[in-house]
Each structure stands twice: as C-alpha cells, then as structure tokens.
N, C-alpha and C. Protein backbone atom coordinates (compact mmCIF):
# COMPACT_ATOMS: atom_id res chain seq x y z
N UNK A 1 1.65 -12.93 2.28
CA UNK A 1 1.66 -12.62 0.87
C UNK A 1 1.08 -11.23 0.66
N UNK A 2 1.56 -10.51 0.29
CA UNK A 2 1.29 -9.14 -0.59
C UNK A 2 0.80 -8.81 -2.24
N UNK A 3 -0.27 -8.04 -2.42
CA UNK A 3 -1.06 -8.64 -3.78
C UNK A 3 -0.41 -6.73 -3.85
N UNK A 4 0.14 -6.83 -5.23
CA UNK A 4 0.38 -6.02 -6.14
C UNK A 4 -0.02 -5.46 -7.51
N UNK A 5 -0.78 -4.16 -7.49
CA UNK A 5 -1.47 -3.40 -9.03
C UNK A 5 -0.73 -2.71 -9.06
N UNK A 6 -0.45 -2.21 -10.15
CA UNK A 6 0.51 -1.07 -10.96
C UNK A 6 -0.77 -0.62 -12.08
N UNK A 7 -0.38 0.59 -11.99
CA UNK A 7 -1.81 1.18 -13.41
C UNK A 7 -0.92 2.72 -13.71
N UNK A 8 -1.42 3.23 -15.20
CA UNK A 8 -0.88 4.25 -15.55
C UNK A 8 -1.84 5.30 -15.59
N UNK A 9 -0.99 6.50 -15.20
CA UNK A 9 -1.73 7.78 -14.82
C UNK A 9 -1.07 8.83 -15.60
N UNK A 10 -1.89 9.60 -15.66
CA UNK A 10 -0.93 10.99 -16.53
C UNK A 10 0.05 11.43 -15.75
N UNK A 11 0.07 11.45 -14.44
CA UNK A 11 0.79 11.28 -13.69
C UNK A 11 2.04 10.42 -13.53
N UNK A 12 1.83 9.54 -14.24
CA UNK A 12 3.01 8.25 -13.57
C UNK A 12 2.34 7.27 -13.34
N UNK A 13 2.70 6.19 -12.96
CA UNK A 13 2.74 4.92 -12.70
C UNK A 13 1.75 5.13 -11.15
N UNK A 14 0.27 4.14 -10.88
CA UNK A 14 0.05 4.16 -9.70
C UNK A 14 0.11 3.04 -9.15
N UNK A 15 0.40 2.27 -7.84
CA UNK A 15 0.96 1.36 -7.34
C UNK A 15 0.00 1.27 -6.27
N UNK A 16 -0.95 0.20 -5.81
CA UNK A 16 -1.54 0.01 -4.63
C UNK A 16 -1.10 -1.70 -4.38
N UNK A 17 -0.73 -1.72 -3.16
CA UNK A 17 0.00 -2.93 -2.23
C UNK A 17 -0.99 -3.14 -1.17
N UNK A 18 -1.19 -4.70 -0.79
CA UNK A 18 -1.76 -4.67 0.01
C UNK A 18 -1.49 -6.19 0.67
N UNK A 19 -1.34 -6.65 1.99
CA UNK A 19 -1.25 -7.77 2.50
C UNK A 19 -2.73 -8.71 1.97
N UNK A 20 -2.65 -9.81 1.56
CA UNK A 20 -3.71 -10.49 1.02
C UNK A 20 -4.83 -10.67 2.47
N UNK A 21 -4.38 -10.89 3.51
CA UNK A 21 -5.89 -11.25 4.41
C UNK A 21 -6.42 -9.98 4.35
N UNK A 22 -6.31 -8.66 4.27
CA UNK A 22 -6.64 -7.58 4.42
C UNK A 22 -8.00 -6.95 3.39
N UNK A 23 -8.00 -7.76 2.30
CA UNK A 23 -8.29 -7.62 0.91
C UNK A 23 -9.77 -7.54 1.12
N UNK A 24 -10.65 -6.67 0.95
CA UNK A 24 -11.97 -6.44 1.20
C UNK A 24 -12.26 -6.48 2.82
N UNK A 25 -11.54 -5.90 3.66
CA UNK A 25 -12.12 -6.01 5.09
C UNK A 25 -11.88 -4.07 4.96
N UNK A 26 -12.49 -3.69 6.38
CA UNK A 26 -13.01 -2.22 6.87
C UNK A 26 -12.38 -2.20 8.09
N UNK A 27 -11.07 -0.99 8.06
CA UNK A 27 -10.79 -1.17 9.41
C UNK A 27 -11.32 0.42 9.86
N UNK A 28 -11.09 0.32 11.38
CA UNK A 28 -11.88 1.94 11.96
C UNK A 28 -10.30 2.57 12.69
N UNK A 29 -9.99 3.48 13.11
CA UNK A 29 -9.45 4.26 13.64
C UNK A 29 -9.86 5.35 14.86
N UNK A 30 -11.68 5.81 14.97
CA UNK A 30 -12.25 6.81 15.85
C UNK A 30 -12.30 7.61 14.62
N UNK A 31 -11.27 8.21 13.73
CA UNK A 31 -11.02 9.08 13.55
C UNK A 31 -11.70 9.28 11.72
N UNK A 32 -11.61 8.06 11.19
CA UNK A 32 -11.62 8.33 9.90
C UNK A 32 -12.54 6.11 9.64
N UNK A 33 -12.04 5.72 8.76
CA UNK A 33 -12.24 4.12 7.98
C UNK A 33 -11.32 4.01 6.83
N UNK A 34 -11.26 2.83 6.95
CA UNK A 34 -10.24 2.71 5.60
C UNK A 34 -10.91 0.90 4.87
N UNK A 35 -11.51 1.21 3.80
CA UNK A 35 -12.01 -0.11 3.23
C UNK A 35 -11.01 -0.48 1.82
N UNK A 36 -10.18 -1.46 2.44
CA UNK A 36 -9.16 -2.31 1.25
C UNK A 36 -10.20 -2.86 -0.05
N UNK A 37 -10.80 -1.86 -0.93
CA UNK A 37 -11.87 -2.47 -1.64
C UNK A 37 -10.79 -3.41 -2.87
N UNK A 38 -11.35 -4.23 -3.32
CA UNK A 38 -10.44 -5.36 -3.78
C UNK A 38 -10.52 -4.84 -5.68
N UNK A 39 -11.72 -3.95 -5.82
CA UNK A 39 -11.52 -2.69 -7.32
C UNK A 39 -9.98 -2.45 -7.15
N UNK A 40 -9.46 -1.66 -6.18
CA UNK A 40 -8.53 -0.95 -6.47
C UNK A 40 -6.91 -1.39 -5.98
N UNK A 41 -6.94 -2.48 -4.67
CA UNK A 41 -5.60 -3.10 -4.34
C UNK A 41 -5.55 -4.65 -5.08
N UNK A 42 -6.61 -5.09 -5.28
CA UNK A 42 -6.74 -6.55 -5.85
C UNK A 42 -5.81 -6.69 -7.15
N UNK A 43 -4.50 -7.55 -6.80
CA UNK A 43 -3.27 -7.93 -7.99
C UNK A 43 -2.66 -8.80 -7.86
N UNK A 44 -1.84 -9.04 -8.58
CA UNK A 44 -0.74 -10.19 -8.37
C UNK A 44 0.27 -10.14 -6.83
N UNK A 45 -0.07 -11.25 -6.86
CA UNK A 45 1.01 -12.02 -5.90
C UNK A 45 2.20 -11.31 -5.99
N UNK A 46 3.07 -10.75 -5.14
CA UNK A 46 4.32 -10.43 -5.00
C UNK A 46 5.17 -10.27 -4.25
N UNK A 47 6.00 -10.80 -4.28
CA UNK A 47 7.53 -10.98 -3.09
C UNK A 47 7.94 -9.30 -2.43
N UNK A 48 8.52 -9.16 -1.87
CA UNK A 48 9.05 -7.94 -1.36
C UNK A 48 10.08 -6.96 -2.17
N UNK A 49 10.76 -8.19 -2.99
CA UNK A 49 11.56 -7.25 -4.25
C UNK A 49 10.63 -6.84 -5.27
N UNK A 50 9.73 -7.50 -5.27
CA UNK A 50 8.43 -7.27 -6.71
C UNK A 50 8.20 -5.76 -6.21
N UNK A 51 7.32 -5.66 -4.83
CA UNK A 51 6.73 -4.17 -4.09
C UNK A 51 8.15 -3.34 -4.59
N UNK A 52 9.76 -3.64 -3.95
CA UNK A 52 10.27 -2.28 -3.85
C UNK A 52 10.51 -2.03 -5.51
N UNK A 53 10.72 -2.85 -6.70
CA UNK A 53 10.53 -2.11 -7.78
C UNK A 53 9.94 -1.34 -7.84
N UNK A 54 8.63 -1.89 -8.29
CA UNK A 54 7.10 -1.33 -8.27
C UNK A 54 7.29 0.48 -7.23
N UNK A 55 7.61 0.16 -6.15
CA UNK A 55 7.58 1.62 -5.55
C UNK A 55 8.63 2.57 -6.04
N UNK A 56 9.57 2.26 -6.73
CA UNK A 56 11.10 2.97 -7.41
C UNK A 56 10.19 3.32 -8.31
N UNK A 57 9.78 2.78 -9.06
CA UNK A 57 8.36 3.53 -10.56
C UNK A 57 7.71 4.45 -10.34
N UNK A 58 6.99 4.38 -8.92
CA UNK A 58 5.52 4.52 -9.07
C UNK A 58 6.04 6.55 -8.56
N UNK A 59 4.34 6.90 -8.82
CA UNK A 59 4.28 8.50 -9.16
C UNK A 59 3.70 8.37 -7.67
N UNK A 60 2.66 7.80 -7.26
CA UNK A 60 1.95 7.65 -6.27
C UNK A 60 2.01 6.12 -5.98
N UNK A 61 1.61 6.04 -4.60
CA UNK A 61 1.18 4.62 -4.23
C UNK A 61 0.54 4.32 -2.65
N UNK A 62 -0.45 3.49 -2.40
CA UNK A 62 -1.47 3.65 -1.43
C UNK A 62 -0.83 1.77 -0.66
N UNK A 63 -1.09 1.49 0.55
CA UNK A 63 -0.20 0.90 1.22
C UNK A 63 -1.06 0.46 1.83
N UNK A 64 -1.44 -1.05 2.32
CA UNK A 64 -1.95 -1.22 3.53
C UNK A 64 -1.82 -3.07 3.70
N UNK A 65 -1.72 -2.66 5.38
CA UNK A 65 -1.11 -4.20 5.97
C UNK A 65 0.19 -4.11 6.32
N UNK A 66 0.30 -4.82 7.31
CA UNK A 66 1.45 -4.45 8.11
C UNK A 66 3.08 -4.92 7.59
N UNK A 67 3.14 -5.92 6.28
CA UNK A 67 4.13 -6.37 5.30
C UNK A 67 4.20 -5.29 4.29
N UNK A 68 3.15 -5.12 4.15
CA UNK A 68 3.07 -3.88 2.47
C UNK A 68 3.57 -2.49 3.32
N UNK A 69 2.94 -2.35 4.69
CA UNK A 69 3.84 -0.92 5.02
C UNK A 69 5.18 -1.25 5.55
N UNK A 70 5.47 -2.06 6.20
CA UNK A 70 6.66 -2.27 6.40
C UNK A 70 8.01 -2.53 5.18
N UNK A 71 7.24 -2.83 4.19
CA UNK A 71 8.89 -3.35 3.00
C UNK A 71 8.99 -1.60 2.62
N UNK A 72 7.91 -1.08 2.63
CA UNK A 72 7.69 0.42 2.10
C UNK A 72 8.79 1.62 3.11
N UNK A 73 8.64 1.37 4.16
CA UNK A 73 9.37 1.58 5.26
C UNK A 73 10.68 1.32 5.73
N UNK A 74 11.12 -0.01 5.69
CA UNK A 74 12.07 -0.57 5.32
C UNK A 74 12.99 -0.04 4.70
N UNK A 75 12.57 0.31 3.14
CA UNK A 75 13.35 0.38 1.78
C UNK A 75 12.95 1.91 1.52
N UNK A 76 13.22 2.57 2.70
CA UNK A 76 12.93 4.61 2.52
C UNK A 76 12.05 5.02 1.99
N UNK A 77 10.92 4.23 1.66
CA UNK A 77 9.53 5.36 0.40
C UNK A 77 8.57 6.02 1.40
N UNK A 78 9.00 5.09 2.57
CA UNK A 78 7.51 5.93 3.67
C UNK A 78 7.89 6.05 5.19
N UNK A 79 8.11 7.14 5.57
CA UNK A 79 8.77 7.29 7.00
C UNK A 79 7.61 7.07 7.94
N UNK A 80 8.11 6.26 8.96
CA UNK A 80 7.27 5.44 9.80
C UNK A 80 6.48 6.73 10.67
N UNK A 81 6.76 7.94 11.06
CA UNK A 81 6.10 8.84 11.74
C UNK A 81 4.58 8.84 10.48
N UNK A 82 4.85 8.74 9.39
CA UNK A 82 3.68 8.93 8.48
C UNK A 82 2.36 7.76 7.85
N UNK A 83 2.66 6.85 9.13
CA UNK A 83 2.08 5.43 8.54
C UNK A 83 0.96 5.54 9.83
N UNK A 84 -0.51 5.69 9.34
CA UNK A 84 -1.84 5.34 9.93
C UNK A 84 -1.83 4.42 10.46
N UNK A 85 -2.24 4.60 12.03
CA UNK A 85 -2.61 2.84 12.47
C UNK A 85 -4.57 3.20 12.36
N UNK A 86 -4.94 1.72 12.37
CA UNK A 86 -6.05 1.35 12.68
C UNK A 86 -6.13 0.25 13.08
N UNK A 87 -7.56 0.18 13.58
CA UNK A 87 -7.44 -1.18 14.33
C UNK A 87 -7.00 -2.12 13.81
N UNK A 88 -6.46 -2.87 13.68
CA UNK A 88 -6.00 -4.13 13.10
C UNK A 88 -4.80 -4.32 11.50
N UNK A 89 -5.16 -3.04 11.27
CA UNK A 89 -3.72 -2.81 10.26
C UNK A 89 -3.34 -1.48 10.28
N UNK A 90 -2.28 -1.36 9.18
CA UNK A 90 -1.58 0.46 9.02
C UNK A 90 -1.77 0.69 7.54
N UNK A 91 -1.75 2.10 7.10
CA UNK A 91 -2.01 2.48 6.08
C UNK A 91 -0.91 3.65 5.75
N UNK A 92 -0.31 3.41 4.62
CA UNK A 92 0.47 4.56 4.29
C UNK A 92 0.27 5.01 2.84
N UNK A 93 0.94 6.21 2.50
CA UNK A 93 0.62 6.62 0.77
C UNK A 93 1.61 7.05 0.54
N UNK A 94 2.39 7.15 -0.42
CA UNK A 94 3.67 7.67 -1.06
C UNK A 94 3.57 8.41 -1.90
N UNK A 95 4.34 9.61 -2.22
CA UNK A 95 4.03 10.46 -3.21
C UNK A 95 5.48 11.23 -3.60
N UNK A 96 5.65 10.79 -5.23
CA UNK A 96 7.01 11.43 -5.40
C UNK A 96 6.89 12.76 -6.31
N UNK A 97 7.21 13.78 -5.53
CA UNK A 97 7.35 15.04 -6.12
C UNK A 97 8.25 15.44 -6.54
C-alpha cells in the first residue's frame, strides 16, 4: 500500500508518496539519511492509478519505497538512473519545469 498527500504551492500542486511500512523509519546511505517523517508523506491510501494522477498534477513531488518509486518510474515521471538507493529503500523527486 502506498499513502498519498497532495498540498498546494505557489508553485503548483506538491505530491509526496510513500510505501506505508516505510512511514516514520530513517534509512542511511554512507552518504547522506533520509527520514520518511509521517508531517510530510503521511496520506491517504492509494492504488497506483491514484499516484500516476496525482504525479500528471503535481509541480514537484518527493518519492520513497520501492512501489512509490517504481509506479513513478514505470509511468515516465522519474528515470531510474535518478532514483537514490539506501539501505533498505529508494528515494526519488520529480520536478516539472
């Protein structure tokens, strides 16, 4: 299951996706951390057609878990050379200019 926020920005529409076990855990990389704080990905339940709307909208959007980067990937918003691994999940961000 994938938990879905949408919020509005002067920018556009912002979109954070996230696989639900992921939801408040800290993963490491060596290089950097990435904490799924549940403020900012914590949303509704959503199917994989729910995410690729949601990403056709969105101005920006922040990605993590290996379902939430993959439908993202999948459906052209995020080319797989550009998707973070860390230990135990991946992280990607989308940005439409």
């Amino acid at each position: 299951m994938m938990l879905l926020r949408e919020r509005s920005t002067q920018e556009g529409p912002l979109v954070s996706v996230c696989d639900a076990d992921v939801l408040g855990e800290t993963f490491e990389n060596g290089e950097a951390s990435l904490t799924v704080d549940p403020d900012f990905y914590d949303g509704e339940a959503a199917a994989a057609e729910e995410v690729v709307a949601s990403l056709s909208r969105a101005a920006v959007a922040n990605l993590v878990g290996h379902d939430a980067v993959g439908v993202a990937v999948e459906h052209g918003f995020v080319e797989e050379t550009n998707v973070l691994e860390f230990d135990g999940t991946v992280h990607a961000q989308y940005l439409r200019m």
